[in-house]
C-alpha atoms as a PDB file:
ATOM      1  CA  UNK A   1      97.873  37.796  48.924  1.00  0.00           C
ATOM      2  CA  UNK A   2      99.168  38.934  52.283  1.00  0.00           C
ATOM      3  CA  UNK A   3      99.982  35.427  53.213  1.00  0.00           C
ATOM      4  CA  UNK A   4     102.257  34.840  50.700  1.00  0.00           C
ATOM      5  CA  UNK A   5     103.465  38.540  50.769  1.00  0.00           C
ATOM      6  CA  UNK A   6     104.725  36.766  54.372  1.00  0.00           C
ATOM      7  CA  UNK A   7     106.781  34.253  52.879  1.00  0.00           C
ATOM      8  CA  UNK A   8     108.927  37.056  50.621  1.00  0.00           C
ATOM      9  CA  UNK A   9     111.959  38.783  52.613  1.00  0.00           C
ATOM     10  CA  UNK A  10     113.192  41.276  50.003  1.00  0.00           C
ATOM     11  CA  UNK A  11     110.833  44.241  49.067  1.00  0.00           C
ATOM     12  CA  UNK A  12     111.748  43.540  45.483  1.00  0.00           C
ATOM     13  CA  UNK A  13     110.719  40.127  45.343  1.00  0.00           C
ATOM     14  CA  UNK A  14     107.029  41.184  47.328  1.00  0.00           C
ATOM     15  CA  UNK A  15     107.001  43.518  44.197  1.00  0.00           C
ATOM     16  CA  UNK A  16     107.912  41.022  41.786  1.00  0.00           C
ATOM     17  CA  UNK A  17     105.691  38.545  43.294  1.00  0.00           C
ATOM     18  CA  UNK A  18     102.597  40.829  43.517  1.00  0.00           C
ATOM     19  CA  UNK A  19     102.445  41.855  39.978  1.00  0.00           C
ATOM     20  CA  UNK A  20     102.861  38.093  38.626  1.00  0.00           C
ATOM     21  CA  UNK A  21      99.581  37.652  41.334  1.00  0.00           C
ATOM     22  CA  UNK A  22      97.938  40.279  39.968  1.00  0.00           C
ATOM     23  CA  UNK A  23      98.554  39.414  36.195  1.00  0.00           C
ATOM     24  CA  UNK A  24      98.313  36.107  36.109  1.00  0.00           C
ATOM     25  CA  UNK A  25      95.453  34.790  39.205  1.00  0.00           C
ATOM     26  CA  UNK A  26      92.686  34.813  37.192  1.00  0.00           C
ATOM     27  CA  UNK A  27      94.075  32.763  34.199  1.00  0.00           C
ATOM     28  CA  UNK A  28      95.643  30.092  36.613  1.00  0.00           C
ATOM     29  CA  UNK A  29      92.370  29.661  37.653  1.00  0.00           C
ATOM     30  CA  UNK A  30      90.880  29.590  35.175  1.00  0.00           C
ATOM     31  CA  UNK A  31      93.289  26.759  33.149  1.00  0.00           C
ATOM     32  CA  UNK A  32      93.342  24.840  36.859  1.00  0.00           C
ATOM     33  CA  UNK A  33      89.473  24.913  36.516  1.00  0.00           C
ATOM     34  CA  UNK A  34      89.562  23.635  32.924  1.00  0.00           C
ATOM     35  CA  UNK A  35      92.191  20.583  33.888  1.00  0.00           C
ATOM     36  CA  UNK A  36      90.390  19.973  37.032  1.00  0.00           C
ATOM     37  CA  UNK A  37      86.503  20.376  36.424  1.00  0.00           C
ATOM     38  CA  UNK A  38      85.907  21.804  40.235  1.00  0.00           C
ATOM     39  CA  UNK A  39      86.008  25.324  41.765  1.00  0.00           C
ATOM     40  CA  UNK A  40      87.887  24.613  44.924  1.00  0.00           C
ATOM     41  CA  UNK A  41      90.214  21.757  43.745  1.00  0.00           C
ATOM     42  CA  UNK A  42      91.463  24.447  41.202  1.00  0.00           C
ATOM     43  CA  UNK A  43      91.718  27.054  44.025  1.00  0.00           C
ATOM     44  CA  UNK A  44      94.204  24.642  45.602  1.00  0.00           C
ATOM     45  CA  UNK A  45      95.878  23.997  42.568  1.00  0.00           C
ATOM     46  CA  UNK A  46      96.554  27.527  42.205  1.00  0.00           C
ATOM     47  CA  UNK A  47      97.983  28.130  45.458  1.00  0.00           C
ATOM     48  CA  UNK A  48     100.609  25.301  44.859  1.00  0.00           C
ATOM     49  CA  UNK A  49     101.727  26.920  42.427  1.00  0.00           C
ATOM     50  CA  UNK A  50     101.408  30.598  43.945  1.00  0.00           C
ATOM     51  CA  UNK A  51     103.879  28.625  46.452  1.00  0.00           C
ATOM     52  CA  UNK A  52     106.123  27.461  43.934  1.00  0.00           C
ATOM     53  CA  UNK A  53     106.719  30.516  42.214  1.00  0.00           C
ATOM     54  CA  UNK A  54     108.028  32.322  45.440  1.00  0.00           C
ATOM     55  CA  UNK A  55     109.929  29.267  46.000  1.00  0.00           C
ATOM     56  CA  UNK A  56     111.258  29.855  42.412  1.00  0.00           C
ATOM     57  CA  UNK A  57     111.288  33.542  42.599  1.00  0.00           C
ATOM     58  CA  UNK A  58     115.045  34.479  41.905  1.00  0.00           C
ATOM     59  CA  UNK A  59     114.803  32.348  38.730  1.00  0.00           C
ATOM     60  CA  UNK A  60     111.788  33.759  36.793  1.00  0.00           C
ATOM     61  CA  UNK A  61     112.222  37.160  34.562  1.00  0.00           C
ATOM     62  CA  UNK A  62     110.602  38.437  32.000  1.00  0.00           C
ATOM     63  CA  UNK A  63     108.898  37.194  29.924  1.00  0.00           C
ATOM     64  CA  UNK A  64     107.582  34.390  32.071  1.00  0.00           C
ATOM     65  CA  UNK A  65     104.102  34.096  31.370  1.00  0.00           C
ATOM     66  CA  UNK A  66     105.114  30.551  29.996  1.00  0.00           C
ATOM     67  CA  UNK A  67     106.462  29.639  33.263  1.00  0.00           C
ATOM     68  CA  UNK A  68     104.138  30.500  35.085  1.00  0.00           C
ATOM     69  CA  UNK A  69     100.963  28.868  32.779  1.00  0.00           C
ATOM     70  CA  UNK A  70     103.631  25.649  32.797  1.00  0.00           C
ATOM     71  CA  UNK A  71     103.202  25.798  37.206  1.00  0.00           C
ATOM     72  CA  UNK A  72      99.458  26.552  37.230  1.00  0.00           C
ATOM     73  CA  UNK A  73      99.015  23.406  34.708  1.00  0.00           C
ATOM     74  CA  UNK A  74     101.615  20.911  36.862  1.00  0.00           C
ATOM     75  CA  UNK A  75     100.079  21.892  39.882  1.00  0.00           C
ATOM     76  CA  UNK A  76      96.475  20.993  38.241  1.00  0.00           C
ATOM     77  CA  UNK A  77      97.704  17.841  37.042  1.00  0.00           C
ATOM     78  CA  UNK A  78      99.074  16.937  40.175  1.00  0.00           C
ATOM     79  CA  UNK A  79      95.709  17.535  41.694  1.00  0.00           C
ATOM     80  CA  UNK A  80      94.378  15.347  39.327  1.00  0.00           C
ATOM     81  CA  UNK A  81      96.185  12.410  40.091  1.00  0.00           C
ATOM     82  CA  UNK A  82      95.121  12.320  43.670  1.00  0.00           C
END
């Protein structure tokens, strides 16, 4: 987590970002493992998207558990197709 802890200037957003991590890790995973049928092709999936929500970060808010679900899944899919 401290890598993409990195990539966040404001303390806010590290705080904002760290309890989405937290929260929702596990269940990415677990939904890229699902789309994706292999451990580490999910794993990258889900850092994609870990990526994408910091790059997203001043536009998510609660709730935003569909957001993020809807990131974990495009990133799977995208792994998919390659």
């Amino acid at each position: 987590m401290f890598v993409y802890l990195a990539m966040i200037d404001s303390p806010d957003d590290q705080t904002k970002f760290e309890r989405i991590y937290k929260q929702y890790r596990y269940l990415m995973l677990h939904v890229a493992k699902q789309i994706l049928q292999n451990h580490h092709d999910a794993e990258d999936a889900v850092h994609q998207a870990f990526v994408s929500i910091i790059e997203n970060l001043e536009k998510i808010s609660v709730p935003f558990e569909r957001f993020i679900l809807y990131v974990g899944q495009q990133s799977s899919y995208k792994n998919l197709a390659i």
